[in-house]
PDB file of N, CA and C in Angstrom:
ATOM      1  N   UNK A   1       0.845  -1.177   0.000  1.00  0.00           N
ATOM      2  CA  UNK A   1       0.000   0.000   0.000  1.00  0.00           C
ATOM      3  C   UNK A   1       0.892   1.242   0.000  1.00  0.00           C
ATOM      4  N   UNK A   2       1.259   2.333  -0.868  1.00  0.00           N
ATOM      5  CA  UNK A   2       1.497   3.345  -1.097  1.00  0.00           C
ATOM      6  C   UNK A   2       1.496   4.189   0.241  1.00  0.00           C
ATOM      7  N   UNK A   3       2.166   4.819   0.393  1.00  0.00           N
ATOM      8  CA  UNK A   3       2.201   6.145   1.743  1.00  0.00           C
ATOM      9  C   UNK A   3       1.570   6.634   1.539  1.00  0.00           C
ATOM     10  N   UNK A   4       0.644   7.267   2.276  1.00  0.00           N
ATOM     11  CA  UNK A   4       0.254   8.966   2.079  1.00  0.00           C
ATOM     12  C   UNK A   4       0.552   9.849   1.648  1.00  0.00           C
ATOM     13  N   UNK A   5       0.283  10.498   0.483  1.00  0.00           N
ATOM     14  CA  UNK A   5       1.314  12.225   0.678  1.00  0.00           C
ATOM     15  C   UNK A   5       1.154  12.736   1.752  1.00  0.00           C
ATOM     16  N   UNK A   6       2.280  13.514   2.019  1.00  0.00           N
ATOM     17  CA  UNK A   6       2.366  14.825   3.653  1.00  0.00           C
ATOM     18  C   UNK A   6       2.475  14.317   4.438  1.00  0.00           C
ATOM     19  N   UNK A   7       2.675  12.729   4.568  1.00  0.00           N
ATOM     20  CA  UNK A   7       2.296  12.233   5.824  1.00  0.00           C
ATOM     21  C   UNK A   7       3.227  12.826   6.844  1.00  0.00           C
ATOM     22  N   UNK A   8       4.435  12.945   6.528  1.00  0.00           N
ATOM     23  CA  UNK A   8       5.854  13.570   6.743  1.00  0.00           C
ATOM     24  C   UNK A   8       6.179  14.809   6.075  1.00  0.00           C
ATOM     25  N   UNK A   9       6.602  15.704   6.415  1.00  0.00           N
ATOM     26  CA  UNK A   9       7.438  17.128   5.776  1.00  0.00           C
ATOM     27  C   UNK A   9       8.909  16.864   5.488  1.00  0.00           C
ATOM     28  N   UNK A  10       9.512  17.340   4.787  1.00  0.00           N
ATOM     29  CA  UNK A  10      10.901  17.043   4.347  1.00  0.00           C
ATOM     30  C   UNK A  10      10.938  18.119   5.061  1.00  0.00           C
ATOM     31  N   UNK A  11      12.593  19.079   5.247  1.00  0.00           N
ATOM     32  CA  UNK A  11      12.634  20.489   5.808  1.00  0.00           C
ATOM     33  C   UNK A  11      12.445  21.092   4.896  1.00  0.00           C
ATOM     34  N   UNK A  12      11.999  21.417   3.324  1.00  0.00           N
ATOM     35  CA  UNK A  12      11.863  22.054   2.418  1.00  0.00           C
ATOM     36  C   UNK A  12      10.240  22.345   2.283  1.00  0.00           C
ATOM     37  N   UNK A  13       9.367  21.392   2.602  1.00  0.00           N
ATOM     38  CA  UNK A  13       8.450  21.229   2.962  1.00  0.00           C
ATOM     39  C   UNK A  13       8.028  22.257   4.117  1.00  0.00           C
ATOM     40  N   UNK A  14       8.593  21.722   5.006  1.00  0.00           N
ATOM     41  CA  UNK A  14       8.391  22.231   6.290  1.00  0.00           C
ATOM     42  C   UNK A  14       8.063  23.943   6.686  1.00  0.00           C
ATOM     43  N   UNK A  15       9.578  24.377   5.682  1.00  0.00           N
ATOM     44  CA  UNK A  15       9.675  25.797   6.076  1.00  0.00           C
ATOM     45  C   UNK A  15       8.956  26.672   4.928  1.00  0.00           C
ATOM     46  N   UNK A  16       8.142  26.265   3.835  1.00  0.00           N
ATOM     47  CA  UNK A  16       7.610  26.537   2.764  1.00  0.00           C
ATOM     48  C   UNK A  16       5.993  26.889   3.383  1.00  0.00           C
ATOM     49  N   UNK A  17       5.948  26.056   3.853  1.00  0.00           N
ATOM     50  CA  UNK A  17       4.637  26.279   4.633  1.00  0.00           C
ATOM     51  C   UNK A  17       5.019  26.817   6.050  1.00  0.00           C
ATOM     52  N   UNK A  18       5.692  27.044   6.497  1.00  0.00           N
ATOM     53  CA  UNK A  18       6.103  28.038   7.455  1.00  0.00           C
ATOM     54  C   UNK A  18       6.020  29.393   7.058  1.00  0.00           C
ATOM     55  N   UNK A  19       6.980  29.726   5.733  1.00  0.00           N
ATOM     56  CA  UNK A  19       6.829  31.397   5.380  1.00  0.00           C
ATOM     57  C   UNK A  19       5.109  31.529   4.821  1.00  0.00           C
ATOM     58  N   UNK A  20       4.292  30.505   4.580  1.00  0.00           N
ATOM     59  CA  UNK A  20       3.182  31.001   4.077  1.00  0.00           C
ATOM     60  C   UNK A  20       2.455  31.067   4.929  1.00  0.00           C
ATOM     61  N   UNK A  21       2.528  31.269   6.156  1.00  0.00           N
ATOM     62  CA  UNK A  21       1.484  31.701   7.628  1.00  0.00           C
ATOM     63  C   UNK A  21       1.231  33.130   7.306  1.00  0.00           C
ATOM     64  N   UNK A  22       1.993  33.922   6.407  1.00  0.00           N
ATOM     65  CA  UNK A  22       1.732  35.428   6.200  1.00  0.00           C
ATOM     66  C   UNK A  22       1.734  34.986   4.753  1.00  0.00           C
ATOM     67  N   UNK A  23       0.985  35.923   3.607  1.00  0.00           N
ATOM     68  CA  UNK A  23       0.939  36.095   2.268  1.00  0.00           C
ATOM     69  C   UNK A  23       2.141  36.250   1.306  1.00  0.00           C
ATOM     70  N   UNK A  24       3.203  35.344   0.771  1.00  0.00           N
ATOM     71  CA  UNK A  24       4.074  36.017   0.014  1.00  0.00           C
ATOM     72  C   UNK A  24       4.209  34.758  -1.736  1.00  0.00           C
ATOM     73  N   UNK A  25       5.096  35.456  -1.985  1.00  0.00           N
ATOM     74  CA  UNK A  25       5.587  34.807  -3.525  1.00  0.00           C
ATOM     75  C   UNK A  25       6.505  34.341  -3.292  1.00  0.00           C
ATOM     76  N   UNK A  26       6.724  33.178  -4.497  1.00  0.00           N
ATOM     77  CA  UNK A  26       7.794  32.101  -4.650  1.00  0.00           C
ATOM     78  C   UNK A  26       8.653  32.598  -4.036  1.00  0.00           C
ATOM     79  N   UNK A  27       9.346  33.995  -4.843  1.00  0.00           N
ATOM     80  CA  UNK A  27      10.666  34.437  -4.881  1.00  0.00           C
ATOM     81  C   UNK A  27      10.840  35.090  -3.541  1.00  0.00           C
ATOM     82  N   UNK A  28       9.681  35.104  -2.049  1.00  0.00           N
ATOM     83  CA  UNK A  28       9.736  35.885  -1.131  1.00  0.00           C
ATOM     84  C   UNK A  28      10.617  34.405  -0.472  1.00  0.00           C
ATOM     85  N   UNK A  29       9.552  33.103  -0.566  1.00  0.00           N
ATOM     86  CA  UNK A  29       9.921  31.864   0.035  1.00  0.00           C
ATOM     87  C   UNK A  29      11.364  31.354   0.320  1.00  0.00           C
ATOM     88  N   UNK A  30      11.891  32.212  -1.585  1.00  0.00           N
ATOM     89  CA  UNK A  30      13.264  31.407  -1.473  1.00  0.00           C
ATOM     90  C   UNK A  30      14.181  32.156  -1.251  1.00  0.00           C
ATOM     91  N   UNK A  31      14.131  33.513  -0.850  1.00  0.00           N
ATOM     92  CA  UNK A  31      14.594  34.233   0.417  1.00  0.00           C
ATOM     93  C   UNK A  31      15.041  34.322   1.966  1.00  0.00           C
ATOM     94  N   UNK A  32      13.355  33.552   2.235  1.00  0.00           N
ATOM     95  CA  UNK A  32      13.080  33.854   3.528  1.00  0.00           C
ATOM     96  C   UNK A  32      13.832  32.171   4.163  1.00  0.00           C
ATOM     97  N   UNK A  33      13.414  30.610   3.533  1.00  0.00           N
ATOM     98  CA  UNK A  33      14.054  29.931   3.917  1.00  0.00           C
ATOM     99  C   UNK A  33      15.175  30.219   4.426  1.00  0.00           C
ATOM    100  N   UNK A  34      16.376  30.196   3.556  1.00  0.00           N
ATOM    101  CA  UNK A  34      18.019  30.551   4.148  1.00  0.00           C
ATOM    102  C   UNK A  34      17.563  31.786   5.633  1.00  0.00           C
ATOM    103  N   UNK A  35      16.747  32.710   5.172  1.00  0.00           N
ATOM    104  CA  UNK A  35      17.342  33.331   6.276  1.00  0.00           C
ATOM    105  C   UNK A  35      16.425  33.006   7.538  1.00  0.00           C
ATOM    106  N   UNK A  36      15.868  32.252   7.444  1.00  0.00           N
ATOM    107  CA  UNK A  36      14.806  31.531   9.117  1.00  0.00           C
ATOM    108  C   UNK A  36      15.393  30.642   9.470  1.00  0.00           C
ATOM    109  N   UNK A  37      16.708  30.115   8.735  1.00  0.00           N
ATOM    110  CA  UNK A  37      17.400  29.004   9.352  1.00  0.00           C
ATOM    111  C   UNK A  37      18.940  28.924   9.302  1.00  0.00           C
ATOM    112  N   UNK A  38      19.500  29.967   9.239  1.00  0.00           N
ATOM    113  CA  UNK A  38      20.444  31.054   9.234  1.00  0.00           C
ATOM    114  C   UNK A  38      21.414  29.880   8.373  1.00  0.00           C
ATOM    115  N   UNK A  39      20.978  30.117   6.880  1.00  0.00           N
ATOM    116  CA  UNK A  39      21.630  29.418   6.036  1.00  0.00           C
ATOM    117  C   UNK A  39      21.739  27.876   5.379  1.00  0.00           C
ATOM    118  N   UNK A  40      20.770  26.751   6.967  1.00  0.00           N
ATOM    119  CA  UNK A  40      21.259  25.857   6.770  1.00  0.00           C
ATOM    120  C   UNK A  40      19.946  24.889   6.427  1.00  0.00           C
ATOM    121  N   UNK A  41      19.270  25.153   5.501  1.00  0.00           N
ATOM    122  CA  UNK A  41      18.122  24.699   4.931  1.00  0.00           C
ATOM    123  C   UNK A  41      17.777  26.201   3.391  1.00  0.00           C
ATOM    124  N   UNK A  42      17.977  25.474   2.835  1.00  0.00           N
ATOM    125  CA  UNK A  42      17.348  26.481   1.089  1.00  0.00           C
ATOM    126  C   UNK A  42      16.625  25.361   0.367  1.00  0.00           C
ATOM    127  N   UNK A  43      16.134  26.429  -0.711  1.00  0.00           N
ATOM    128  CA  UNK A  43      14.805  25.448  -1.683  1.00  0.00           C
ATOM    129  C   UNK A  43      15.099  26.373  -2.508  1.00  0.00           C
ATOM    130  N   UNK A  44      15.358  25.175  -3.604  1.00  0.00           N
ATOM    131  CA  UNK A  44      15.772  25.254  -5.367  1.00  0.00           C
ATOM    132  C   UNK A  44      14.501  25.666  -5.927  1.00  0.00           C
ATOM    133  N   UNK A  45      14.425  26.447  -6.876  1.00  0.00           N
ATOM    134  CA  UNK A  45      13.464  26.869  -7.457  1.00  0.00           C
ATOM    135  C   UNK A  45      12.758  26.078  -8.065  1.00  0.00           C
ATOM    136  N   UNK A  46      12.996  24.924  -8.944  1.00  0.00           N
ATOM    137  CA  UNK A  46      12.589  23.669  -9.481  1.00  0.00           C
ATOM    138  C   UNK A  46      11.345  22.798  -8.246  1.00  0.00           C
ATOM    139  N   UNK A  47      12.322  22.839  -7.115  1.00  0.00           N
ATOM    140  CA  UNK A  47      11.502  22.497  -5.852  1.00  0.00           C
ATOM    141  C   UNK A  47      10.749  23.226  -5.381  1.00  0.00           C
ATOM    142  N   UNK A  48      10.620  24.337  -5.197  1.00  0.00           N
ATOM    143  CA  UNK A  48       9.702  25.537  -4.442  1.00  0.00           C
ATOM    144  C   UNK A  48       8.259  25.467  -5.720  1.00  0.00           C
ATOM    145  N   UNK A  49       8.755  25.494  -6.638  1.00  0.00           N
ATOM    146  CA  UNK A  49       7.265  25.687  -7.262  1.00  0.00           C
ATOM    147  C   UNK A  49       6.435  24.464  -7.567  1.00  0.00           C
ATOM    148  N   UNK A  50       7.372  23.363  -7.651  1.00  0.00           N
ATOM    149  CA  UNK A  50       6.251  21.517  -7.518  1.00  0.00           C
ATOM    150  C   UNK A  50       5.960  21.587  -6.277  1.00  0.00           C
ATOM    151  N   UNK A  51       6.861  21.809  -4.978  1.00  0.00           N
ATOM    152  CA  UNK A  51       5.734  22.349  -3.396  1.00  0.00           C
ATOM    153  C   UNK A  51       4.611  23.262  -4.172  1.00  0.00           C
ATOM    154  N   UNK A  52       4.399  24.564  -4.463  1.00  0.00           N
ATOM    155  CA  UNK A  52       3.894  24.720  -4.605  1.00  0.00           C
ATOM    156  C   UNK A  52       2.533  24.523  -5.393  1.00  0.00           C
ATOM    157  N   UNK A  53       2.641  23.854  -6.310  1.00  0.00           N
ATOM    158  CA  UNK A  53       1.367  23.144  -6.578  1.00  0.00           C
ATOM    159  C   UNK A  53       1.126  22.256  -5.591  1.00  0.00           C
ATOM    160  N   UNK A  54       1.979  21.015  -5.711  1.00  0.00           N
ATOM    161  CA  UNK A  54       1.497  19.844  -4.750  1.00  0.00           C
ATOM    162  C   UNK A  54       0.618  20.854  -3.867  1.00  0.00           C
ATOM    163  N   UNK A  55       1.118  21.591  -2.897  1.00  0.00           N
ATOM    164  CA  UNK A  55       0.359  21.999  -1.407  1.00  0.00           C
ATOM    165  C   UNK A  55      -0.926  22.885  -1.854  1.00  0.00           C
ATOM    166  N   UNK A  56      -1.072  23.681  -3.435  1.00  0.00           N
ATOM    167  CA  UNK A  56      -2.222  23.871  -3.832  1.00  0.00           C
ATOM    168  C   UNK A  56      -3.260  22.610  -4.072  1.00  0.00           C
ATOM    169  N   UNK A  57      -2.614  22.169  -4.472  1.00  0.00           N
ATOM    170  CA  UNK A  57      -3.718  20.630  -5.066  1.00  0.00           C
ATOM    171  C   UNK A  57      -4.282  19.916  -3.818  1.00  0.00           C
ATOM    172  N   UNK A  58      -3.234  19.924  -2.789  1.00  0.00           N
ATOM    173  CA  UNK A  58      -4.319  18.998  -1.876  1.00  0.00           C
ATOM    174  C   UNK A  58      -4.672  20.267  -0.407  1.00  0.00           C
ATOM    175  N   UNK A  59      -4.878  21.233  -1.037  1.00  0.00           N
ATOM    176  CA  UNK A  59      -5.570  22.476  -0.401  1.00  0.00           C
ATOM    177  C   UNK A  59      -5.146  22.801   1.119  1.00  0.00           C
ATOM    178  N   UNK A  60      -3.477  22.600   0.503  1.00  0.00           N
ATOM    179  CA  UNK A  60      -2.466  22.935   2.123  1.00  0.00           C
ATOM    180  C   UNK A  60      -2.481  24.603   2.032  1.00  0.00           C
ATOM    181  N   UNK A  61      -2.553  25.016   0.669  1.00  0.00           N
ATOM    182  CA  UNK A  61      -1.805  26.667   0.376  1.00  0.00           C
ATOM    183  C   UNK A  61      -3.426  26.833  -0.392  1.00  0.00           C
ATOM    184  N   UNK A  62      -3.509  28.141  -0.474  1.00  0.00           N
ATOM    185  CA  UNK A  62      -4.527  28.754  -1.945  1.00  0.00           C
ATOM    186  C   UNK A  62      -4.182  30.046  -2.590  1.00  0.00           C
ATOM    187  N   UNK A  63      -3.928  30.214  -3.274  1.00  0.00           N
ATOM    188  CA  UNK A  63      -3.374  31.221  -4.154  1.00  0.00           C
ATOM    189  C   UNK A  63      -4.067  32.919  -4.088  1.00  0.00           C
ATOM    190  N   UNK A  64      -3.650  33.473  -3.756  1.00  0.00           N
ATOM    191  CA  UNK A  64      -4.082  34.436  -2.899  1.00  0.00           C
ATOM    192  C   UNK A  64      -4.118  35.865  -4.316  1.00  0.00           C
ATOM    193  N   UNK A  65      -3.322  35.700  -4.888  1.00  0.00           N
ATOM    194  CA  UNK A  65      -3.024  36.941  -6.102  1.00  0.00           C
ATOM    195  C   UNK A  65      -2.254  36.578  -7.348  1.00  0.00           C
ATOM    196  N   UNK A  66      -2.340  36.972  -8.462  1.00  0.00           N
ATOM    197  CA  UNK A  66      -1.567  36.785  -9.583  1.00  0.00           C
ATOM    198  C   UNK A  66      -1.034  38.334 -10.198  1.00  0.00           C
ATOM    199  N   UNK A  67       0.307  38.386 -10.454  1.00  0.00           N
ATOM    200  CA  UNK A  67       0.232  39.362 -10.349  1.00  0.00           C
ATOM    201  C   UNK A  67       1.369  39.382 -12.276  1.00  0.00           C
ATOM    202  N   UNK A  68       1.082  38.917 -13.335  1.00  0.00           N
ATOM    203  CA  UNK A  68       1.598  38.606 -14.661  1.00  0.00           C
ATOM    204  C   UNK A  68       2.159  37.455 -14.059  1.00  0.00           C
ATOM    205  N   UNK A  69       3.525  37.486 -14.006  1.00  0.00           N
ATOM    206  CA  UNK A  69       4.155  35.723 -13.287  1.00  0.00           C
ATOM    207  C   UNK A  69       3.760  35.688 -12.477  1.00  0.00           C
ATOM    208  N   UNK A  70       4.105  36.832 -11.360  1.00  0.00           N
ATOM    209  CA  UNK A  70       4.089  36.302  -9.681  1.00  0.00           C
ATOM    210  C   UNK A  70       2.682  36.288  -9.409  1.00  0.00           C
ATOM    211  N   UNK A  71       2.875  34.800  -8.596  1.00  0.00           N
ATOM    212  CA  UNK A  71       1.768  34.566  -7.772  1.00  0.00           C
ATOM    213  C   UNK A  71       2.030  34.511  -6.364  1.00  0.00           C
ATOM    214  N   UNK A  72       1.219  34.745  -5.414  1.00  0.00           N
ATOM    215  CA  UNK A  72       1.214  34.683  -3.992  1.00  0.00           C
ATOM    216  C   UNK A  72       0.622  33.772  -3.274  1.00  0.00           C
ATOM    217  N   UNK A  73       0.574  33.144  -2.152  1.00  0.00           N
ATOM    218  CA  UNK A  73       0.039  32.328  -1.727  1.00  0.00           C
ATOM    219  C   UNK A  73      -0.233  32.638  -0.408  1.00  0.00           C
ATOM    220  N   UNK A  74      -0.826  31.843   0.396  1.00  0.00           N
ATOM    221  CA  UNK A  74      -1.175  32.086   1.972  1.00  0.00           C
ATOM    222  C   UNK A  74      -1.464  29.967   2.609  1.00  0.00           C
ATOM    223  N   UNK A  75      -1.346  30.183   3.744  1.00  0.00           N
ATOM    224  CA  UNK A  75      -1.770  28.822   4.416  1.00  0.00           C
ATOM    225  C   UNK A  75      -2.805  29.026   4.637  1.00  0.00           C
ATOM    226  N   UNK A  76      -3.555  27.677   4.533  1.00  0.00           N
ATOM    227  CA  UNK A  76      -5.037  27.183   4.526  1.00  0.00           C
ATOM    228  C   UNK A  76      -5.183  26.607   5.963  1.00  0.00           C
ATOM    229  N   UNK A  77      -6.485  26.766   6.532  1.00  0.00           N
ATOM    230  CA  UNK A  77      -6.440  25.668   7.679  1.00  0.00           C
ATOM    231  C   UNK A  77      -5.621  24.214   7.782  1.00  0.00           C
ATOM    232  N   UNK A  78      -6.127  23.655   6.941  1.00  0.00           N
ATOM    233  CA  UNK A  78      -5.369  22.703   6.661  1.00  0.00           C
ATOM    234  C   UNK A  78      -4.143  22.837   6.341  1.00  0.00           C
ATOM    235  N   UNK A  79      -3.804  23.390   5.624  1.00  0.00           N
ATOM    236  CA  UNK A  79      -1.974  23.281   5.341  1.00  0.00           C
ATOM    237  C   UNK A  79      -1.788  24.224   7.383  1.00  0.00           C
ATOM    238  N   UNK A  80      -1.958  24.719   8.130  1.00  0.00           N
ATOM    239  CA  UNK A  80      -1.537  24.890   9.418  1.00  0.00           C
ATOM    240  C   UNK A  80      -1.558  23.474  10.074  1.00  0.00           C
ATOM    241  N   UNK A  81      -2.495  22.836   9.985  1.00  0.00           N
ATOM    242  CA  UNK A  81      -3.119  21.376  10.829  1.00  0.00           C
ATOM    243  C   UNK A  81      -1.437  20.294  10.174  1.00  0.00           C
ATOM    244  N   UNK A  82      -1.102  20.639   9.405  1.00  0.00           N
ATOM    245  CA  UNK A  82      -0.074  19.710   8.737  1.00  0.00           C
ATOM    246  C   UNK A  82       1.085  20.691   9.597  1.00  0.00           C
ATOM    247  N   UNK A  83       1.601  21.542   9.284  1.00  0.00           N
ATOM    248  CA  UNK A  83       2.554  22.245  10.241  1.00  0.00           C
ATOM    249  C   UNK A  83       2.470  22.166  11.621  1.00  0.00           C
ATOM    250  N   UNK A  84       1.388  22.074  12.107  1.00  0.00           N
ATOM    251  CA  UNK A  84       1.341  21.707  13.439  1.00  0.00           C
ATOM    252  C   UNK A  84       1.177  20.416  13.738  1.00  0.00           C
ATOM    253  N   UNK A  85       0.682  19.184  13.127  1.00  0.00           N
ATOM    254  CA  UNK A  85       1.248  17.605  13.380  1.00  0.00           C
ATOM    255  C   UNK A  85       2.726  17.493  13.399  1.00  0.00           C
ATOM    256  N   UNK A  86       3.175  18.548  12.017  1.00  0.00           N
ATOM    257  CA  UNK A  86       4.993  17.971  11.847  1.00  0.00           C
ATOM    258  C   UNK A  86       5.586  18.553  12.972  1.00  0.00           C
ATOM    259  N   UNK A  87       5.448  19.787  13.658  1.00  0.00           N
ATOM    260  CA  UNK A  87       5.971  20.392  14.572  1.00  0.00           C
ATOM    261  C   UNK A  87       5.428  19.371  15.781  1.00  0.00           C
ATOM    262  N   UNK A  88       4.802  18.967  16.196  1.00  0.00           N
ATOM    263  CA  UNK A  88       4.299  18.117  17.302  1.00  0.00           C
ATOM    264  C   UNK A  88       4.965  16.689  16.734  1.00  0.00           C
ATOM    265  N   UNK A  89       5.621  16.218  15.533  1.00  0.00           N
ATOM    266  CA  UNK A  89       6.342  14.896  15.388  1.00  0.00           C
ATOM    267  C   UNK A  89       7.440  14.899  15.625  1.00  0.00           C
ATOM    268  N   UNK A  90       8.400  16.419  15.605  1.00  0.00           N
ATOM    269  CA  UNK A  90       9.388  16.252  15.722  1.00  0.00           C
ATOM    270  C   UNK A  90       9.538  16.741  17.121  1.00  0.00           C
ATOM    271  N   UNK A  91       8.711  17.289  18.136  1.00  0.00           N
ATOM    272  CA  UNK A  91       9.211  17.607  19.077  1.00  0.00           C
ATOM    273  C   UNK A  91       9.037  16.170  19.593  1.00  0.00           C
ATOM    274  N   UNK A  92       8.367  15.422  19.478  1.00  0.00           N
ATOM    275  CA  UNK A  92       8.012  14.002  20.186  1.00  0.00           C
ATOM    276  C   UNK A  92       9.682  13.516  19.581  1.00  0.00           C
ATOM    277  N   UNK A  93      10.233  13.113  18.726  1.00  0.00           N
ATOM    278  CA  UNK A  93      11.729  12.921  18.409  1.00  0.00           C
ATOM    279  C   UNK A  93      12.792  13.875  19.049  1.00  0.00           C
ATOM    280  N   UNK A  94      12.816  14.838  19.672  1.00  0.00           N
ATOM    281  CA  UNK A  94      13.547  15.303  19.929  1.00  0.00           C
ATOM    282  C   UNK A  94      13.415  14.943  21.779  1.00  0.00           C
ATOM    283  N   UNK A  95      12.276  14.612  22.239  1.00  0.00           N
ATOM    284  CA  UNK A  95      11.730  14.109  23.601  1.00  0.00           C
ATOM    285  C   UNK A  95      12.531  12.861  23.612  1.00  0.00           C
ATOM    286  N   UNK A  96      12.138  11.987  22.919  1.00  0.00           N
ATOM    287  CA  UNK A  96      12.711  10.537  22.380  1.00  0.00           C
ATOM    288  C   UNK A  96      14.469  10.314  22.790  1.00  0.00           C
ATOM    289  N   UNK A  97      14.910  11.489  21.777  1.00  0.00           N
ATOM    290  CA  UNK A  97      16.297  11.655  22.098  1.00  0.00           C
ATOM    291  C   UNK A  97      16.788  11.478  23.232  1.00  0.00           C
ATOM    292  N   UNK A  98      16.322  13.126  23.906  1.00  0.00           N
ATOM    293  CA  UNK A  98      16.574  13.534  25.191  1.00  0.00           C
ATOM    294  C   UNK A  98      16.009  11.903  26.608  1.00  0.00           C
ATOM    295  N   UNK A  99      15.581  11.255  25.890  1.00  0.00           N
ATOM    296  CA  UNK A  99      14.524  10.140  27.017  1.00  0.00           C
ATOM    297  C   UNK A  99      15.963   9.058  27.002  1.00  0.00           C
ATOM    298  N   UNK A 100      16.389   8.833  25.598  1.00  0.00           N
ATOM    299  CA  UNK A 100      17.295   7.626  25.278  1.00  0.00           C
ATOM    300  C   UNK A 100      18.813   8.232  25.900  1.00  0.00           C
ATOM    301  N   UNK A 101      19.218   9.554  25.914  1.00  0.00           N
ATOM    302  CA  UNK A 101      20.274  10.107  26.014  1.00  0.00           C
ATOM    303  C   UNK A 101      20.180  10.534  27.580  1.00  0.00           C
ATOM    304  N   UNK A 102      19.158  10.068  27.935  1.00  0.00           N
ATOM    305  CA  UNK A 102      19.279  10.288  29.753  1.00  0.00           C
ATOM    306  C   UNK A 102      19.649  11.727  30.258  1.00  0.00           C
ATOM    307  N   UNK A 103      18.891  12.816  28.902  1.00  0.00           N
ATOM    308  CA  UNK A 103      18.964  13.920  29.980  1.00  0.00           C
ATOM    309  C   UNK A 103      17.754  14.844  30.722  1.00  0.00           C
ATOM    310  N   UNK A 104      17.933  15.227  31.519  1.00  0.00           N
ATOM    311  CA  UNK A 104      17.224  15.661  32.997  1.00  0.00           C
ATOM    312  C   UNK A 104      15.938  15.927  32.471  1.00  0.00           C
ATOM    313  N   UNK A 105      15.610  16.948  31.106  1.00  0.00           N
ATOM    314  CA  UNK A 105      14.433  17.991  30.697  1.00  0.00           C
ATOM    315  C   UNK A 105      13.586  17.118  30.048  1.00  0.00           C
ATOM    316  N   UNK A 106      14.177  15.608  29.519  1.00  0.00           N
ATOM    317  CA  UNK A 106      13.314  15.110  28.824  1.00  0.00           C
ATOM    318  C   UNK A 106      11.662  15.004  29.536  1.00  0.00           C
ATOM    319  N   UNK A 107      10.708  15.518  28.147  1.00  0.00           N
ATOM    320  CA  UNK A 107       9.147  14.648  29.100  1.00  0.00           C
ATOM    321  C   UNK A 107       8.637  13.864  28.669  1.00  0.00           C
TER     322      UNK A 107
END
């Protein structure tokens, strides 16, 4: 049986739908990545715009303006409900860690 799409976020994924919690364009996205993760996560343009459909098509993003090329986008309820499972999967892995690595803060 085939996976799910989204079931998982890649970090390209991840932070794509992160900059779209506020309204911007491709070319804002592939800006703002590098600098929300001070360099060490970017998205290829080839990649930023197949995210971008994919997350239009299964109504994570909706297209907010066209403006000749540029288009804009925004997060959908749903595309938040997916940012907030992945953010709640990886803090449960990072708990995990801290549980196996025997230190004090783990919960």
């Amino acid at each position: 049986m085939p996976r799910e799409k989204f079931q998982t976020l890649t970090e390209q994924m991840f932070y794509t739908l992160l900059c779209l919690k506020d309204e911007c364009c491709g070319i804002d996205i592939l800006d703002k990545v590098p600098a929300m993760t001070d360099r060490r996560v970017s998205v290829g343009s080839g990649t930023l715009y197949t995210l971008l459909e994919q997350f239009t098509e299964a109504g994570m993003i909706r297209e907010t303006r066209v403006e000749g090329r540029r288009r804009s986008y925004v997060l959908t309820d749903r595309g938040r409900e997916m940012l907030e499972r992945e953010y709640r999967r990886v803090l449960a892995q990072a708990a995990d860690y801290r549980r196996v690595f025997g230190e004090e803060d783990a919960t």
